[in-house]
Protein backbone atom coordinates (compact mmCIF):
# COMPACT_ATOMS: atom_id res chain seq x y z
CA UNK A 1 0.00 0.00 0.00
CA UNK A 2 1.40 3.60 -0.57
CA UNK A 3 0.24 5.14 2.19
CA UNK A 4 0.92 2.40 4.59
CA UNK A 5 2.64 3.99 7.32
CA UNK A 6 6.04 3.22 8.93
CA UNK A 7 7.59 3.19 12.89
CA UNK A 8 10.96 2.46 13.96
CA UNK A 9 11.39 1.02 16.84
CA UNK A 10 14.86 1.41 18.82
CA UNK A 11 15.56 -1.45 20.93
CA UNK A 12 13.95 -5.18 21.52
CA UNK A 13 13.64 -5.66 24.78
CA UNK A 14 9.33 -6.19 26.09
CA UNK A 15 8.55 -2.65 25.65
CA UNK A 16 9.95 -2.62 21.94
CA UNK A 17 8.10 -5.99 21.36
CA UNK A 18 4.62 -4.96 22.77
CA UNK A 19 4.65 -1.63 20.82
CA UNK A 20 5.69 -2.90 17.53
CA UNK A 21 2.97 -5.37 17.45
CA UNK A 22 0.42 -2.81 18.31
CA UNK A 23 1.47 -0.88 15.22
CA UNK A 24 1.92 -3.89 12.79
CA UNK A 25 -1.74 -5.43 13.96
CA UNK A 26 -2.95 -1.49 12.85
CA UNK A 27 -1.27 -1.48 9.94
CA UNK A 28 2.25 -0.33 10.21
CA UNK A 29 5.16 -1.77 8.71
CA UNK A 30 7.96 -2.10 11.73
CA UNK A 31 11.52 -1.74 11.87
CA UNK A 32 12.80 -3.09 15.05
CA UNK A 33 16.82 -2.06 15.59
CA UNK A 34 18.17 -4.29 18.39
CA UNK A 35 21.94 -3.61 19.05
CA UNK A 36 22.22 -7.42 21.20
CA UNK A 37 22.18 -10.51 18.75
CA UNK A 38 18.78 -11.91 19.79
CA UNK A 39 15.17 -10.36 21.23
CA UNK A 40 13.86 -9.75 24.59
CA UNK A 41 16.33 -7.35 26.15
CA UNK A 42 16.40 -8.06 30.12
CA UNK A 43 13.82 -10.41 30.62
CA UNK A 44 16.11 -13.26 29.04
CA UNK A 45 18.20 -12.56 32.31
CA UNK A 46 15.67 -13.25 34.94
CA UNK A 47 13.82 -16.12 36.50
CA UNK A 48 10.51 -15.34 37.26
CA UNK A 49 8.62 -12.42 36.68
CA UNK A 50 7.01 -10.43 39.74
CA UNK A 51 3.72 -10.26 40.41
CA UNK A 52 2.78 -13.54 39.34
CA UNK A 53 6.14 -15.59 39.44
CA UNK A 54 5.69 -17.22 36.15
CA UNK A 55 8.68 -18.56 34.21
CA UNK A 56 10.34 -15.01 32.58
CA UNK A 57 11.48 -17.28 29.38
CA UNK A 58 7.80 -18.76 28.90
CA UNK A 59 6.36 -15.19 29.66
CA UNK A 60 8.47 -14.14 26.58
CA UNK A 61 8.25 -16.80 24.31
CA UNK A 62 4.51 -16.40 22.85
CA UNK A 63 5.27 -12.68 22.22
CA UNK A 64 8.83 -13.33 20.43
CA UNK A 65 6.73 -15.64 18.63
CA UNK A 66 4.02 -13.19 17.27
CA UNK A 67 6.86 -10.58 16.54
CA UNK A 68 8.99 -13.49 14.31
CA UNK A 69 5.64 -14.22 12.51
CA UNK A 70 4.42 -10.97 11.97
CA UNK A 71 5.12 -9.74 7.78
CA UNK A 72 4.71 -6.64 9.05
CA UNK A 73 7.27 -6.04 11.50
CA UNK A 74 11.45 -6.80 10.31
CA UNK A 75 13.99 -7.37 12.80
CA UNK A 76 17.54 -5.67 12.79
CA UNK A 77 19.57 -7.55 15.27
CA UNK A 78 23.31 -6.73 16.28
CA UNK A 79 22.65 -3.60 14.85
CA UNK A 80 22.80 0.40 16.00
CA UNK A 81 20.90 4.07 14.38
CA UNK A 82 23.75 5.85 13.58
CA UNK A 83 21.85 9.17 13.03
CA UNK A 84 18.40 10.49 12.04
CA UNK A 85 17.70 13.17 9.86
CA UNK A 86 14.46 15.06 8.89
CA UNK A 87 10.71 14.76 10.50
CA UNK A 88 7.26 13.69 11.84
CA UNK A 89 5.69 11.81 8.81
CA UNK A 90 9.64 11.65 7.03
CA UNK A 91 12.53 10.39 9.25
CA UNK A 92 15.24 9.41 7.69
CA UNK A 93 17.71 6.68 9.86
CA UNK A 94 21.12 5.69 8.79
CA UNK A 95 21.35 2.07 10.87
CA UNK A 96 24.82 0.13 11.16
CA UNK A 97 25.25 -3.80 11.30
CA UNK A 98 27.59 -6.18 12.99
CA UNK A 99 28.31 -8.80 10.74
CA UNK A 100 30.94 -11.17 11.41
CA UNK A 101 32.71 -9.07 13.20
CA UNK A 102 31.91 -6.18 16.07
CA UNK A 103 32.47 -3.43 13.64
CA UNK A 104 29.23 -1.68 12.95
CA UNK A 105 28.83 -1.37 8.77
CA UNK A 106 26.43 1.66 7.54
CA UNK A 107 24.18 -0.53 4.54
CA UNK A 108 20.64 -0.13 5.44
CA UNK A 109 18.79 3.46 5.91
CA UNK A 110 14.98 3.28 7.27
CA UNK A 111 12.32 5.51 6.36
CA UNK A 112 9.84 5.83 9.03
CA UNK A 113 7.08 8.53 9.92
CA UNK A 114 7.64 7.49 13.49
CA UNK A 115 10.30 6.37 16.24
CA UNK A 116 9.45 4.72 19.45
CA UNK A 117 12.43 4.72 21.83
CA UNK A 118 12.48 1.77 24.05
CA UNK A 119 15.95 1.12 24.98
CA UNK A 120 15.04 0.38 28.31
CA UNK A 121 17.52 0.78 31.61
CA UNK A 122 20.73 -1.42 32.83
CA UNK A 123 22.23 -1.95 36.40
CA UNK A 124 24.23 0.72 37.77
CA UNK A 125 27.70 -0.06 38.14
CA UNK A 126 28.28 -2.17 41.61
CA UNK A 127 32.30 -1.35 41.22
CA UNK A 128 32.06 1.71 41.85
CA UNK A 129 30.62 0.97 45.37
CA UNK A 130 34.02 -0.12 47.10
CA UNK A 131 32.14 -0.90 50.64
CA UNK A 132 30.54 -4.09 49.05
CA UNK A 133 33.94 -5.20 47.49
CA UNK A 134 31.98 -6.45 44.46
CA UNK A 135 34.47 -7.65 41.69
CA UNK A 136 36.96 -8.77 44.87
CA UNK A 137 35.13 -10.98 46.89
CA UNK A 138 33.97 -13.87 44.76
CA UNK A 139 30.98 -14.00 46.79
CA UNK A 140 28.89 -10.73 46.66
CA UNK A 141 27.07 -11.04 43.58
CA UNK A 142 24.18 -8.27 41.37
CA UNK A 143 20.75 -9.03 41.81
CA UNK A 144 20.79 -9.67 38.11
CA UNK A 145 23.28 -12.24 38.63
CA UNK A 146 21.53 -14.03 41.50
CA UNK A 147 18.19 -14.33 39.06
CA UNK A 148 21.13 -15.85 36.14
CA UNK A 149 21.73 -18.15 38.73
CA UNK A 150 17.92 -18.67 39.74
CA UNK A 151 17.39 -20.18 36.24
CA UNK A 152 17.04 -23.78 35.23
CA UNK A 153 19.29 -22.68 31.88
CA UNK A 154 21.70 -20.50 33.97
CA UNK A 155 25.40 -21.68 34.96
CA UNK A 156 24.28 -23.78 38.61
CA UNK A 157 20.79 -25.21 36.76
CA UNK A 158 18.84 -23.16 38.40
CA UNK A 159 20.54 -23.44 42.24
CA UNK A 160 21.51 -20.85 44.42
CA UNK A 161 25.11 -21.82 45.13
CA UNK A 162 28.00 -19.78 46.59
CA UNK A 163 30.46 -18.53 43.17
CA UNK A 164 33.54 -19.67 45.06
CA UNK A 165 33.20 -23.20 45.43
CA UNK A 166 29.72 -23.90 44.38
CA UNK A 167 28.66 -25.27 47.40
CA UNK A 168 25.08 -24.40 49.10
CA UNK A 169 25.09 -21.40 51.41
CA UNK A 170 24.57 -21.53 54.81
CA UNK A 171 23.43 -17.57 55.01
CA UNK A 172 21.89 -15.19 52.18
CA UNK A 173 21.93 -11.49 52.83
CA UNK A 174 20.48 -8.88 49.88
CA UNK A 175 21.23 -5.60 50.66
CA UNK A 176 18.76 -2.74 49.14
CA UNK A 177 19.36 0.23 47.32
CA UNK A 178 22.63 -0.74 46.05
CA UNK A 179 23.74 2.73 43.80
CA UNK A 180 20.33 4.26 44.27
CA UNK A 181 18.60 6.76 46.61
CA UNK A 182 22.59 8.37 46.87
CA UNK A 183 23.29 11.41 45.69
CA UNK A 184 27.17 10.16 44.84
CA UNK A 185 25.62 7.56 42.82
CA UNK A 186 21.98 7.58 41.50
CA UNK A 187 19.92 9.80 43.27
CA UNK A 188 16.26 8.62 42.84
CA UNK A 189 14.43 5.10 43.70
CA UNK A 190 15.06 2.36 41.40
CA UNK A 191 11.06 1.54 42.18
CA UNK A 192 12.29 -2.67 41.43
CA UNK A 193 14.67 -3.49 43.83
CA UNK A 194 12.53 -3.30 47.16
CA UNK A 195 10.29 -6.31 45.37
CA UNK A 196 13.16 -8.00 43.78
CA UNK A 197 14.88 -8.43 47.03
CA UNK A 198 11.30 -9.84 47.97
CA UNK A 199 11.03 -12.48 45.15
CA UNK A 200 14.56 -13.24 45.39
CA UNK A 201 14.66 -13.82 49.53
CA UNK A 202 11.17 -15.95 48.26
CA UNK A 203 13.17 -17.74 45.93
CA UNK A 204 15.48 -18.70 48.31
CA UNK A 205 13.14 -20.40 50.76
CA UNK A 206 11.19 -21.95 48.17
CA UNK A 207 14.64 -24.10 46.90
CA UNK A 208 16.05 -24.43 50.48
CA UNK A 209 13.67 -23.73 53.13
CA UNK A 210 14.36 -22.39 56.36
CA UNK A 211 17.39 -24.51 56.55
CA UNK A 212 19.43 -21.38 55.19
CA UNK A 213 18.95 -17.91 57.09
CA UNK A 214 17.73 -14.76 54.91
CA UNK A 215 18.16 -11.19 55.13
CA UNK A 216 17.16 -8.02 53.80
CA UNK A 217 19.15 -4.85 54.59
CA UNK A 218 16.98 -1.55 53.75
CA UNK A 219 17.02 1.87 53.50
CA UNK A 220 12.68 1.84 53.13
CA UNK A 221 10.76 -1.29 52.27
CA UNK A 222 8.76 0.31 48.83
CA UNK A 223 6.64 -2.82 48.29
CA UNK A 224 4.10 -0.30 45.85
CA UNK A 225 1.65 -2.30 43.62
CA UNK A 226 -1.28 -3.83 44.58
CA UNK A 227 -0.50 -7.13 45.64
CA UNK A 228 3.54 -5.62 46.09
CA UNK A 229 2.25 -5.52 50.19
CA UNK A 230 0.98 -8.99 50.36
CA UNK A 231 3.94 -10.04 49.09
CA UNK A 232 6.26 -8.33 51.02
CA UNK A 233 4.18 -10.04 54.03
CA UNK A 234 4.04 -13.57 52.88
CA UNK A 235 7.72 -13.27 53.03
CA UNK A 236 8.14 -11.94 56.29
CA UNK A 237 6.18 -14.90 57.76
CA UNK A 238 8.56 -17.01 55.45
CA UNK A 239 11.37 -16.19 58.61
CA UNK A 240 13.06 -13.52 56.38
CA UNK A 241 14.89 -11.17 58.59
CA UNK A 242 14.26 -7.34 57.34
CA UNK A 243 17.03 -5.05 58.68
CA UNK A 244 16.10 -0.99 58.49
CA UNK A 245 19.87 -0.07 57.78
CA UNK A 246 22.58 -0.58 54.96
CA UNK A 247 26.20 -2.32 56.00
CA UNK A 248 28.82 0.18 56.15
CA UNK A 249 30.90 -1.96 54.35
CA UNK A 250 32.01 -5.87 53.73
CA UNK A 251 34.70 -7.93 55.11
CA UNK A 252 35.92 -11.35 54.17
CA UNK A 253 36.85 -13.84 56.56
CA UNK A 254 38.56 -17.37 56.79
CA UNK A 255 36.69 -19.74 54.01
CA UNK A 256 35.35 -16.52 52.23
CA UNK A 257 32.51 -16.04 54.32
CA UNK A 258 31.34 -12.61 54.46
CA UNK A 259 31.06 -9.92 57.28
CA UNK A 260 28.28 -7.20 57.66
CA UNK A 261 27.98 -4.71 60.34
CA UNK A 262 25.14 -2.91 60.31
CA UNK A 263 22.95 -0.47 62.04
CA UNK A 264 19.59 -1.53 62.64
CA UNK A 265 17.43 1.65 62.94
CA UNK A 266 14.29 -0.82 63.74
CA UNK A 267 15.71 -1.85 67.22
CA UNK A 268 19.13 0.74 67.75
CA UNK A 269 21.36 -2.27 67.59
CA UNK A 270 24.55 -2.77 65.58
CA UNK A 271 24.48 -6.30 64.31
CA UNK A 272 26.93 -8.48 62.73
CA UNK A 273 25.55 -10.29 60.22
CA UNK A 274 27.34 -13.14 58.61
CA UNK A 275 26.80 -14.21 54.85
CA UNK A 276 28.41 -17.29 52.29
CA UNK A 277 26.24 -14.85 49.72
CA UNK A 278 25.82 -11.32 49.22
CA UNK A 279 23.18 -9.92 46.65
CA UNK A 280 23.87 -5.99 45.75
CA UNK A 281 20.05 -5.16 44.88
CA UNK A 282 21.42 -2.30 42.37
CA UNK A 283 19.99 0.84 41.08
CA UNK A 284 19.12 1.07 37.49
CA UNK A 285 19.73 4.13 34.92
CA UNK A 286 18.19 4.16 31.97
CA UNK A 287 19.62 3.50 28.22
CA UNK A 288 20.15 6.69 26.40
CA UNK A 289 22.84 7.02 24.16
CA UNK A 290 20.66 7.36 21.08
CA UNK A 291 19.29 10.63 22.78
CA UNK A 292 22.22 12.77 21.64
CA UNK A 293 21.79 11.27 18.02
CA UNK A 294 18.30 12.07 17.70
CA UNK A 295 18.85 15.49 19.23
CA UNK A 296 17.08 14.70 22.42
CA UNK A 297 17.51 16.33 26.02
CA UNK A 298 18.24 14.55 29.52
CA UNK A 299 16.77 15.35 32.44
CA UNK A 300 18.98 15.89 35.51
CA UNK A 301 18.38 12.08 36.74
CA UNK A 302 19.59 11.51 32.99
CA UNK A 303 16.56 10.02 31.47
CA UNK A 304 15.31 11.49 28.25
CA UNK A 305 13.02 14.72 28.85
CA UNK A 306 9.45 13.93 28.59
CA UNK A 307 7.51 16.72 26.10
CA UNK A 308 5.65 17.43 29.56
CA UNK A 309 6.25 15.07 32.63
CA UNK A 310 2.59 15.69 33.80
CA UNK A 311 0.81 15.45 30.82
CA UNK A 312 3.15 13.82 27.77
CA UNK A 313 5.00 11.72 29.26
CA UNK A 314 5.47 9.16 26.21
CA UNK A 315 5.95 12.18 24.01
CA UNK A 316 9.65 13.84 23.69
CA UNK A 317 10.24 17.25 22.59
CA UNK A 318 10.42 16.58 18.71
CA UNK A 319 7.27 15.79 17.55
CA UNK A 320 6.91 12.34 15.95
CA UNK A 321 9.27 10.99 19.24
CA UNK A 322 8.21 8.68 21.31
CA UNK A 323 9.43 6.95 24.33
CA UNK A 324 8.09 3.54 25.45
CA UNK A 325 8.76 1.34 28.94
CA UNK A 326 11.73 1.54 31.37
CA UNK A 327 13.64 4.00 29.31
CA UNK A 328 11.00 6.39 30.29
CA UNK A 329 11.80 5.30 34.21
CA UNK A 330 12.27 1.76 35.70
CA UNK A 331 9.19 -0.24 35.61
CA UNK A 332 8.36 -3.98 35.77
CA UNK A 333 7.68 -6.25 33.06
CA UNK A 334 3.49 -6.15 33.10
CA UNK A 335 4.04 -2.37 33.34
CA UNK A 336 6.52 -1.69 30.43
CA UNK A 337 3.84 -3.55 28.51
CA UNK A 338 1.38 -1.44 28.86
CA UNK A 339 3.10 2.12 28.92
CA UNK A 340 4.39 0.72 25.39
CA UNK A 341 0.88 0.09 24.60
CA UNK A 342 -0.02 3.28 25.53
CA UNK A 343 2.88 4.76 23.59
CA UNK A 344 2.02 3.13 20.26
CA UNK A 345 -1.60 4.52 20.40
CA UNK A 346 -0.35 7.74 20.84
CA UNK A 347 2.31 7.68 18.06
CA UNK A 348 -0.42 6.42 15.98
CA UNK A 349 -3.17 9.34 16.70
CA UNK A 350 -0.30 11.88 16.20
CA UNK A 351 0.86 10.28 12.99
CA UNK A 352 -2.57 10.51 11.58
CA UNK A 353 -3.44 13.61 12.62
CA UNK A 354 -0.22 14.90 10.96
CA UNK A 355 -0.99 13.35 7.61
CA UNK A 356 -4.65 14.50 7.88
CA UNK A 357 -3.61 18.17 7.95
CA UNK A 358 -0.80 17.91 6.03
């Protein structure tokens, strides 16, 4: 059709999935740009999926599925936008490809009257907290590597074992707020890491039990959502043990087990806590490299600017712009999927209404 319109959509992670089959099932042709080699973006990382603990890989299958089948939608994977040119209605993208080798080749250019952003967020940096000794100690591990290590296809087949020797710990601690809430680091809440300590202390007792002791060191237990509170209490009667403080740092001792002192606001007690595992529960900043390519301003907590943050906040300043799941801020899975849903309508109404009166 000639006046089929087009959308590109930067990244392939749930959000990009969701709103690219929105478009394609109303008639868009999609061009999905993924710079990793396959689909699904974080999601392939974890275990289950919070609130309902399903399986994160069979969550994510039926959708990769649709996406694959779909005519309308073609997949760029391994591959980057270089840089955009022109407007609403007649973008103009310049996209490089890996092949064979990590050195991105410019050979395909995209026309599109849209572009959805939905590059989506990573974990802050856990080396550059030195208290937690991550990347020294064997043992103190990301929350994104504890759920690698939750799954039946991860590296232990799905068992929670210590890194150093692979051996079942006798103590799990998961310390909150790892990077976030800190002005040195990343100043505002991550909004997933309160509930992914949750899951992952539930996680723990469902494999072992209460043969292995749990805690949870916090700054403020943010268990937002509405079954988020339940949650959090179903795991407190699991025998969890919720600390209101952070460690002020971590020491190894003999065997490689693993010191925490911390201050526990709840009861004015310092306690000594000792761990065989250590899970940094790490802030997350959002993806947004392609924002200085596409002309596109950061806010101070360096997500892209919203058009209005009260009342556009899928829109970015340059019309035709759109921003779609965590890049926008961090949000779960079931949430992404619906602000991209959200997003695609909108990019559609505004795409219309531009051709209408143009």
């Amino acid at each position: 059709m000639s006046d089929q319109r087009t959308a590109l959509v930067i990244g392939g992670g749930i959000a990009g999935l969701q709103a690219s089959l929105d478009l394609a099932n109303h008639g868009f042709q999609v061009y999905i740009v993924e710079k990793e080699a396959e689909l699904g973006g974080t999601i392939r990382s974890l275990s289950k999926l919070f609130p309902t603990m399903r399986d994160a890989e069979e969550t994510l299958k039926p959708i990769l599925e649709q996406v694959v089948s779909n005519s309308s939608i073609k997949v760029l994977t391994q591959a980057e936008v270089q840089n955009v040119q022109g407007s609403a209605g007649n973008f103009k993208a310049r996209v490089g490809r890996a092949e064979n080798s990590d050195k991105l080749v410019i050979q395909v250019e995209i026309q599109a009257d849209i572009i959805i952003i939905a590059t989506g967020v990573r974990q802050y940096d856990a080396l550059r907290l030195g208290q937690y000794k991550y990347g020294q100690y064997r043992n103190v591990v990301t929350g994104l590597e504890y759920e690698t290590m939750c799954k039946p296809s991860g590296p232990t087949k799905g068992k929670i074992l210590r890194p150093d020797n692979q051996q079942k710990p006798k103590s799990v601690a998961f310390i909150l707020c790892a990077g976030s809430r800190d002005e040195k680091h990343l100043s505002y809440c991550c909004n997933l890491g309160c509930l992914n300590a949750i899951k992952h202390a539930h996680i723990l007792r469902e494999q072992y039990g209460r043969e292995i002791d749990g805690y949870v060191c916090y700054t403020d237990v943010r268990a937002v959502t509405k079954v988020g509170e339940q949650f959090y209490n179903k795991v407190r009667v699991e025998e969890i043990e919720f600390i209101h403080g952070q460690p002020s740092e971590i020491r190894q001792g003999p065997n490689s087990t693993l010191t925490l002192d911390v201050y526990d606001q709840a009861t004015s007690k310092l306690l000594s806590i000792t761990a065989d595992l250590v899970v940094l529960e790490m802030g997350l900043q959002p993806n947004v490299e392609i924002a200085e390519k596409l002309g596109l301003k950061l806010t101070r907590d360096g997500f892209i600017e919203e058009k209005d943050p009260q009342l556009s906040v899928n829109e970015t300043a340059i019309e035709g712009i759109f921003l779609a799941g965590a890049v926008q801020q961090p949000m779960h899975s079931y949430e992404a999927i619906a602000h991209a849903s959200a997003t695609a309508l909108k990019a559609m109404s505004t795409i219309h209404k531009i051709k209408a009166n143009s």
